[in-house]
C-alpha atoms as a PDB file:
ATOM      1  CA  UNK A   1    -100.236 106.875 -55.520  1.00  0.00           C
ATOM      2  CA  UNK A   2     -98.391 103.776 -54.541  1.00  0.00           C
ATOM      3  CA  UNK A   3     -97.525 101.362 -57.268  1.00  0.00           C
ATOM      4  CA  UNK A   4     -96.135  97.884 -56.582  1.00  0.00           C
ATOM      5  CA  UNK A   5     -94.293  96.134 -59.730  1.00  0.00           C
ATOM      6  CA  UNK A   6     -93.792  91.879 -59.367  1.00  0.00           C
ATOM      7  CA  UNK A   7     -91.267  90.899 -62.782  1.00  0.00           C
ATOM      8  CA  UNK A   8     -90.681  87.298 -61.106  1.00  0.00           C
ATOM      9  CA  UNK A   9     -94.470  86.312 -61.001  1.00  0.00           C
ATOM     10  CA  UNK A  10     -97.364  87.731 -58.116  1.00  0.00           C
ATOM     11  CA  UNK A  11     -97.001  87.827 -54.848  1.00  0.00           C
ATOM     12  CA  UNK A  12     -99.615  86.104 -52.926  1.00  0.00           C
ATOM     13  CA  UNK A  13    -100.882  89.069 -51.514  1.00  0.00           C
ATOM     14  CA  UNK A  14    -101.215  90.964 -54.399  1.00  0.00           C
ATOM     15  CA  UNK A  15    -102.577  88.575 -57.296  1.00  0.00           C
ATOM     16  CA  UNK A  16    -104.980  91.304 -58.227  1.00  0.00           C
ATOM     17  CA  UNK A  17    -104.638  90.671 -62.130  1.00  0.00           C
ATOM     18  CA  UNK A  18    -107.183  88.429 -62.722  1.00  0.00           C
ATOM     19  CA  UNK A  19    -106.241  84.741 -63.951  1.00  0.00           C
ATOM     20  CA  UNK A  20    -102.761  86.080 -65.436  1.00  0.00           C
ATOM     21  CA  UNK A  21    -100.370  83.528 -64.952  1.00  0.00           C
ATOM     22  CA  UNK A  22     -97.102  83.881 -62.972  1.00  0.00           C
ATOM     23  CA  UNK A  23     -93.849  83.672 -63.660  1.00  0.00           C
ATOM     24  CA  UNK A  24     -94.728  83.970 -67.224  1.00  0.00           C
ATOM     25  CA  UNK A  25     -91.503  84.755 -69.379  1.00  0.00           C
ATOM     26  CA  UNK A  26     -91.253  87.338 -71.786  1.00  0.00           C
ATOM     27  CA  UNK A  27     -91.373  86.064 -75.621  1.00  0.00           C
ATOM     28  CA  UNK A  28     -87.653  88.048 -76.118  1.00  0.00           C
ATOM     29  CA  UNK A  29     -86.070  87.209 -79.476  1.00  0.00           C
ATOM     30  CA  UNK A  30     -83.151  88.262 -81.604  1.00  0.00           C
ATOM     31  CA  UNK A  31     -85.195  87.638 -84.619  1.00  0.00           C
ATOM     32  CA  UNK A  32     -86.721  90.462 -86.860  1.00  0.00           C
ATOM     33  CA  UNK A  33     -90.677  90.989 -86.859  1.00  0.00           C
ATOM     34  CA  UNK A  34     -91.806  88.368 -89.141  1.00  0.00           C
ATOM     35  CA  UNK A  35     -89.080  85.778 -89.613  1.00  0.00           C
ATOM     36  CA  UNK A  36     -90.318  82.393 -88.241  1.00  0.00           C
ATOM     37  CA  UNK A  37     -87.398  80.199 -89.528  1.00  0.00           C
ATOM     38  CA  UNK A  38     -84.522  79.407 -87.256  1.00  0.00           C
ATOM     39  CA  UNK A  39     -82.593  78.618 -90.535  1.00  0.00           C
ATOM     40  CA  UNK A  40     -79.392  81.613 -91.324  1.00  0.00           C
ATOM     41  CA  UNK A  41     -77.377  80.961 -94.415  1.00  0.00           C
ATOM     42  CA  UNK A  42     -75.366  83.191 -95.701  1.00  0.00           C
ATOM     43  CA  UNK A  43     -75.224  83.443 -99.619  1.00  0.00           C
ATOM     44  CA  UNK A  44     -72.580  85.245-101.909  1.00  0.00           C
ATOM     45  CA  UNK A  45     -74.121  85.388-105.243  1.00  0.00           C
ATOM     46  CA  UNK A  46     -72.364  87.156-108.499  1.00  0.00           C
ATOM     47  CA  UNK A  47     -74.189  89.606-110.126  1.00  0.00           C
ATOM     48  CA  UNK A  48     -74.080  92.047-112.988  1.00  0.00           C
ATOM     49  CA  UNK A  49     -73.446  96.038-111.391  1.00  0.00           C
ATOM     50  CA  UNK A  50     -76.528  97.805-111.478  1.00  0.00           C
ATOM     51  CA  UNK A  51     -74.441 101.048-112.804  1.00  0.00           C
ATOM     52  CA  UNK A  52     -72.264  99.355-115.141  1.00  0.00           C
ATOM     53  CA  UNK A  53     -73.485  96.516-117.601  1.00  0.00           C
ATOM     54  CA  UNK A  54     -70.267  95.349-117.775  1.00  0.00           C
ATOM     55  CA  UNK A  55     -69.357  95.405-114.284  1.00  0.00           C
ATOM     56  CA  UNK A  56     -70.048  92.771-111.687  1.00  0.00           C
ATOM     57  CA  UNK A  57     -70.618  92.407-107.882  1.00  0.00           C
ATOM     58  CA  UNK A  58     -70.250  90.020-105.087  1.00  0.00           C
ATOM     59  CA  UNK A  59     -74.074  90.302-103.141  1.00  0.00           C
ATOM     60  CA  UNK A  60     -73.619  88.498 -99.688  1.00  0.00           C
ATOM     61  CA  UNK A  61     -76.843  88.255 -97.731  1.00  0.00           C
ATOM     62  CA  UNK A  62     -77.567  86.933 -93.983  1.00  0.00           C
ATOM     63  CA  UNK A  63     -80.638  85.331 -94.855  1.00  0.00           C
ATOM     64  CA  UNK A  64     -83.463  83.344 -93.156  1.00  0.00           C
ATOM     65  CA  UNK A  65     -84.984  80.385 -94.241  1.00  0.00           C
ATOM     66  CA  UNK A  66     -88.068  82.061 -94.744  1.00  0.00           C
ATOM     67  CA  UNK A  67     -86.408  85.125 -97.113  1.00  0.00           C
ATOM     68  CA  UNK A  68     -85.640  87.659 -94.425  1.00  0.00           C
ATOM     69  CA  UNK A  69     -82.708  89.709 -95.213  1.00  0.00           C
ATOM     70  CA  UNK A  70     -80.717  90.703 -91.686  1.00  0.00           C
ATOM     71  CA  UNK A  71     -77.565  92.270 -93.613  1.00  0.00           C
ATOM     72  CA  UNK A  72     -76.079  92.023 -96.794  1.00  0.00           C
ATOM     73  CA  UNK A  73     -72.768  93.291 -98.617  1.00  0.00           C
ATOM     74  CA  UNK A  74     -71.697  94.032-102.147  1.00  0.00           C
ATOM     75  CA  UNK A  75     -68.264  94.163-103.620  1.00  0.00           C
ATOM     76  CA  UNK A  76     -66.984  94.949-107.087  1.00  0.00           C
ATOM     77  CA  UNK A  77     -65.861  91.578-108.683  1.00  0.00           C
ATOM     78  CA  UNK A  78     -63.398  90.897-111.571  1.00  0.00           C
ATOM     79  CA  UNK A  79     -64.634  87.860-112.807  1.00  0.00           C
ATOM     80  CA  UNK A  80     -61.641  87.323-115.210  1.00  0.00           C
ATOM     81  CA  UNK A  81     -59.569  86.477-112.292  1.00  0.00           C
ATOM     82  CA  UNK A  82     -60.702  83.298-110.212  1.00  0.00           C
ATOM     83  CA  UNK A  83     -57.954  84.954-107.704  1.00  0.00           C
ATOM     84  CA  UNK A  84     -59.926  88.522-107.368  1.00  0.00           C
ATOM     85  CA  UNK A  85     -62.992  87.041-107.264  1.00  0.00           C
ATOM     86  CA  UNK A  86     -62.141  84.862-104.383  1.00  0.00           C
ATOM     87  CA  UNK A  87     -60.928  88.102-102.605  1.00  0.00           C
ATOM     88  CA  UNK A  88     -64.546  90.070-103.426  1.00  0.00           C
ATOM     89  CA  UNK A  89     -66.243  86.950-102.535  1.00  0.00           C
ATOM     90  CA  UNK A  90     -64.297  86.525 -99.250  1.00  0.00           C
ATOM     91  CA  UNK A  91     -64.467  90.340 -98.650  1.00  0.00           C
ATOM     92  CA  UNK A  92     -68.481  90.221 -98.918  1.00  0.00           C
ATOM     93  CA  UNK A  93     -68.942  87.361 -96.880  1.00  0.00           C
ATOM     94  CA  UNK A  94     -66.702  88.955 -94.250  1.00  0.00           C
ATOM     95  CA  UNK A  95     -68.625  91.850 -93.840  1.00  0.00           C
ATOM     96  CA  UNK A  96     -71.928  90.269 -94.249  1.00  0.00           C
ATOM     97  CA  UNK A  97     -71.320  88.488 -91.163  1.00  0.00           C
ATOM     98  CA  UNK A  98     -69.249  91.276 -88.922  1.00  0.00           C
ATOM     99  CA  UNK A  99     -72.561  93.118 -89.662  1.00  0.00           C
ATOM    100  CA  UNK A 100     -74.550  90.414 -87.622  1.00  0.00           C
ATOM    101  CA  UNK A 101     -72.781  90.829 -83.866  1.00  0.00           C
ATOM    102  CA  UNK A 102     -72.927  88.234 -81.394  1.00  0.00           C
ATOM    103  CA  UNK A 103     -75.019  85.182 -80.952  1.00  0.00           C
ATOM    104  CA  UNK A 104     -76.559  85.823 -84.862  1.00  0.00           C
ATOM    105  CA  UNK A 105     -73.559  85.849 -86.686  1.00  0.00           C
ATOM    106  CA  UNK A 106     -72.672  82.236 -84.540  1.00  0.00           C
ATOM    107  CA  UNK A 107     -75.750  80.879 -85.800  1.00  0.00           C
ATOM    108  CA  UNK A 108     -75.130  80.436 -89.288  1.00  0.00           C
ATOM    109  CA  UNK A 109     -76.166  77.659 -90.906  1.00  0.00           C
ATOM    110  CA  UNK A 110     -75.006  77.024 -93.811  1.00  0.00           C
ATOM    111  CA  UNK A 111     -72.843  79.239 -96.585  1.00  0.00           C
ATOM    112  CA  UNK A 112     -74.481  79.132 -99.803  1.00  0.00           C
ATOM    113  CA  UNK A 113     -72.725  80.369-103.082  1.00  0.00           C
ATOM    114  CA  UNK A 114     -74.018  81.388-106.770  1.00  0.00           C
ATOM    115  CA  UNK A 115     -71.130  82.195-108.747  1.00  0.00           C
ATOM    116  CA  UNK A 116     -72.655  81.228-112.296  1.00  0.00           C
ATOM    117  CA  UNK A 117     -69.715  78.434-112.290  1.00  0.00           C
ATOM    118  CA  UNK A 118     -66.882  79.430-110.733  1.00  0.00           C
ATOM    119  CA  UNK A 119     -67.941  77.935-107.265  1.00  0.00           C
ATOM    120  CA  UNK A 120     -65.326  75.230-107.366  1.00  0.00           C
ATOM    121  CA  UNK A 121     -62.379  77.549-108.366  1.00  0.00           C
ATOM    122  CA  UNK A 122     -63.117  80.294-105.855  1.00  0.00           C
ATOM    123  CA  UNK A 123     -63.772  78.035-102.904  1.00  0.00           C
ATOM    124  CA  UNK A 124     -60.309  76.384-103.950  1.00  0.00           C
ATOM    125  CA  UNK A 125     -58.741  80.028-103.816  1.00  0.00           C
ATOM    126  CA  UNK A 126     -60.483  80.121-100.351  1.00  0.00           C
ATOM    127  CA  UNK A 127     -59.072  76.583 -98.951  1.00  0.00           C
ATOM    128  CA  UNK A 128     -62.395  74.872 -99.077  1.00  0.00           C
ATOM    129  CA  UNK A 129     -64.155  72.944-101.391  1.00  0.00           C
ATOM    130  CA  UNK A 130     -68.142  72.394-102.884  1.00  0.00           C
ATOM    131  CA  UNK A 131     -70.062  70.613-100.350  1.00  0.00           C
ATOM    132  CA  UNK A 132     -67.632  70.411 -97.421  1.00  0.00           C
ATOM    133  CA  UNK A 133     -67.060  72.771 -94.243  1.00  0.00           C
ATOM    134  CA  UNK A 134     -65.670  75.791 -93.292  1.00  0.00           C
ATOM    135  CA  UNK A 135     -62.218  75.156 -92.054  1.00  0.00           C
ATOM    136  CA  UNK A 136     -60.263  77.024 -89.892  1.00  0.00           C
ATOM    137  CA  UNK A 137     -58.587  78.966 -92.355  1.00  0.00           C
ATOM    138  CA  UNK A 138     -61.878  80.219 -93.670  1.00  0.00           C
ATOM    139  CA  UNK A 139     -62.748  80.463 -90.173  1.00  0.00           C
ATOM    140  CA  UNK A 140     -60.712  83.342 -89.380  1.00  0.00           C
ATOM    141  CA  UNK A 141     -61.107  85.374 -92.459  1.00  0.00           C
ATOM    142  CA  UNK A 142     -64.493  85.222 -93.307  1.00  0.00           C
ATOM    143  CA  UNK A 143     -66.159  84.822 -89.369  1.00  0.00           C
ATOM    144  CA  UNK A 144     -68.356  81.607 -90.020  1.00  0.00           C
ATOM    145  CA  UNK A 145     -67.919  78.613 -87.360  1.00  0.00           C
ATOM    146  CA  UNK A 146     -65.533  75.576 -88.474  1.00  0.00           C
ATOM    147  CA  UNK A 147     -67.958  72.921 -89.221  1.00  0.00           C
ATOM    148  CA  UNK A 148     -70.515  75.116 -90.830  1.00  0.00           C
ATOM    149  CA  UNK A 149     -71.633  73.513 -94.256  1.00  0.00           C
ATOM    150  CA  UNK A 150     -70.589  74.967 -97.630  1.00  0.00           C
ATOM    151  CA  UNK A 151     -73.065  74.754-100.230  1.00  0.00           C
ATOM    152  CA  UNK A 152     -73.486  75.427-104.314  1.00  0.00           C
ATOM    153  CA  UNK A 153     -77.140  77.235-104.094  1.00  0.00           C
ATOM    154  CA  UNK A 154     -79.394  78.053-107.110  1.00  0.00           C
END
């Protein structure tokens, strides 16, 4: 049997697949099955522990615009101490992103946060402030481009 395979489009002489274009590229893409959106924020949200009532956690997701999930993180949070909390916030964050290699975790968006009202005070403790941009400071420990926008989400 003698098989012939053409990936950069047909050869004249053997165009035997019917009215198949050539050169055609493959549809390759980073994105899941099922996201459409081109949209990747990044949101820490506070939240009560699901073991202890009394507990809370620091959810970070790598989320699309249309609701996809591609990683998420969750750290304990004391959320007596705008200090500590920056540190589980920064901590989730951080590994929300190192969990999205390469060109994904360079396309982030935007960096949402939901911290029931401490926003302001953590993103102090961080070096930024509510509706700015990551600086280079936040940069380096969190993994976000500079010039990404910092958001207070819903």
């Amino acid at each position: 049997m003698d098989l012939k395979f053409s990936f950069g489009g047909a050869s004249p002489d053997h165009n035997d697949h019917g009215d198949a274009p050539s050169r055609t590229p493959l549809p390759l893409s980073t994105t899941p099955f099922g996201a459409t959106s081109s949209v990747l924020e990044v949101r820490a949200r506070l939240q009560r522990s699901a073991t202890e009532h009394t507990d809370h956690t620091v959810l970070a997701e790598a989320l699309s615009g249309d609701g996809v999930v591609y990683t998420s993180a969750e750290v304990r949070a004391d959320v007596e101490d705008g200090r500590s909390l920056a540190r589980s916030v920064r901590s989730a964050v951080s590994r929300a992103v190192a969990a999205r290699e390469g060109p994904m975790a360079e396309a982030v968006s935007a960096l949402v946060f939901v911290l029931t009202g401490a926003e302001a005070e953590v993103l102090s403790h961080l070096g930024a402030a509510c509706d700015s941009t990551v600086m280079a400071d936040l940069q380096q420990s969190v993994g976000v481009a500079a010039g990404t926008p910092i958001r207070i989400g819903e």
